[in-house]
Protein backbone atom coordinates (compact mmCIF):
# COMPACT_ATOMS: atom_id res chain seq x y z
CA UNK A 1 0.00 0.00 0.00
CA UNK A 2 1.04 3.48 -1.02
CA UNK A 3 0.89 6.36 1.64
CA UNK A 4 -1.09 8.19 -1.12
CA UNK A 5 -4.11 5.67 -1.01
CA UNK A 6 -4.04 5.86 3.09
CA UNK A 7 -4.08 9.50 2.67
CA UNK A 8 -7.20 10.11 0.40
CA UNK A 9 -8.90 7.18 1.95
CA UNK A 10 -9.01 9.03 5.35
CA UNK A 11 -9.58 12.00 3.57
CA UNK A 12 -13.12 10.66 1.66
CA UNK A 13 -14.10 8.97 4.76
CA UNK A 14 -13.82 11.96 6.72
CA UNK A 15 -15.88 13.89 4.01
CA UNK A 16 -18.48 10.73 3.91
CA UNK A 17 -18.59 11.51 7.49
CA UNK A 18 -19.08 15.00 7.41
CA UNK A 19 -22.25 14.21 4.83
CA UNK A 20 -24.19 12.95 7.89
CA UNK A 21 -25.63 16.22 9.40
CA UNK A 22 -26.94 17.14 6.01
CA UNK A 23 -28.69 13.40 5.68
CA UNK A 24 -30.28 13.99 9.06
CA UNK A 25 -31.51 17.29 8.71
CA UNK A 26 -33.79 19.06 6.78
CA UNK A 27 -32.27 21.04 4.42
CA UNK A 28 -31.14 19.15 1.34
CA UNK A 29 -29.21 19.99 -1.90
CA UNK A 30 -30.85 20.72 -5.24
CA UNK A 31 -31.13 17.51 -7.20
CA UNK A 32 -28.95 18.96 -9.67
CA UNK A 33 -26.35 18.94 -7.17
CA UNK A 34 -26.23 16.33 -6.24
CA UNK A 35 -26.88 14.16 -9.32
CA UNK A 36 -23.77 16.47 -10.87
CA UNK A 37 -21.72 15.65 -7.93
CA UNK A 38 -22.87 12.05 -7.94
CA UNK A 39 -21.35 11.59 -11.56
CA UNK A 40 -18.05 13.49 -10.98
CA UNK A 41 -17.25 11.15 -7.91
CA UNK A 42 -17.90 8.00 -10.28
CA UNK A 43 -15.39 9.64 -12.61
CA UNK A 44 -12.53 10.12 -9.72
CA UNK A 45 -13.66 6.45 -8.46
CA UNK A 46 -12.98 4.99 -12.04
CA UNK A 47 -9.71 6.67 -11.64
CA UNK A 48 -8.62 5.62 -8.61
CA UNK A 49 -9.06 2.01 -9.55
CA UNK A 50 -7.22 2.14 -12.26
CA UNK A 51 -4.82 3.51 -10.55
CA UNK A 52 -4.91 0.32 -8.20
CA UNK A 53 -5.87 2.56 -5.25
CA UNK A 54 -8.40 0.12 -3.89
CA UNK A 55 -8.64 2.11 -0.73
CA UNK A 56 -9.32 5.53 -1.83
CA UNK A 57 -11.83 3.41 -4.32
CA UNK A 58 -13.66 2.49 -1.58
CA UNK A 59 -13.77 5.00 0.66
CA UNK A 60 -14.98 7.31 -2.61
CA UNK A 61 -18.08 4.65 -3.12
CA UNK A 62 -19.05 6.30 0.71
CA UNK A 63 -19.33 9.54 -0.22
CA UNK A 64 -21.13 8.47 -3.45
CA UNK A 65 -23.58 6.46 -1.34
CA UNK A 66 -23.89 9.32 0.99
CA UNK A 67 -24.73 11.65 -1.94
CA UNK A 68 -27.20 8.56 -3.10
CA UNK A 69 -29.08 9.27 -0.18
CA UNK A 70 -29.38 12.72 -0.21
CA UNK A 71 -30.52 12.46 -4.20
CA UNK A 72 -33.55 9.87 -3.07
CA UNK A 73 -34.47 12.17 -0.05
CA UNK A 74 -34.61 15.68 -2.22
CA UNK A 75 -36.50 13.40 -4.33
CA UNK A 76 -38.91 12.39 -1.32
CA UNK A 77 -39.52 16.30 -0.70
């Protein structure tokens, strides 16, 4: 393991993390937002696997799901 894919990993997990007071409260994105955010993470998660940085891969699929989540619950509204 590179200290590169440590690095971002802890790095997208922390910002996965810090997604959680906007899932819990009320105010939510626009869905444009997030469904523009949603793709450009899928485009830097493609890239980090093929980079063989499995970890940062990962960790970037959490803030995608996070952003998910956020897309169905603007939709909800």
């Amino acid at each position: 393991m590179i200290w590169q894919d440590a690095t971002i990993m802890a790095a997208c997990f922390g910002m996965a993390f810090a997604m959680i007071p906007s899932i819990r409260g009320k105010h939510k994105p626009a869905k444009s937002s997030c469904i523009i955010t949603i793709m450009l993470l899928i485009a830097i998660a493609i890239s980090f696997a093929t980079l063989g940085l499995w970890l940062s891969f990962c960790s970037e699929i959490a803030i995608i799901t996070a952003w998910v989540i956020l897309l169905f619950q603007r939709r909800e509204q």
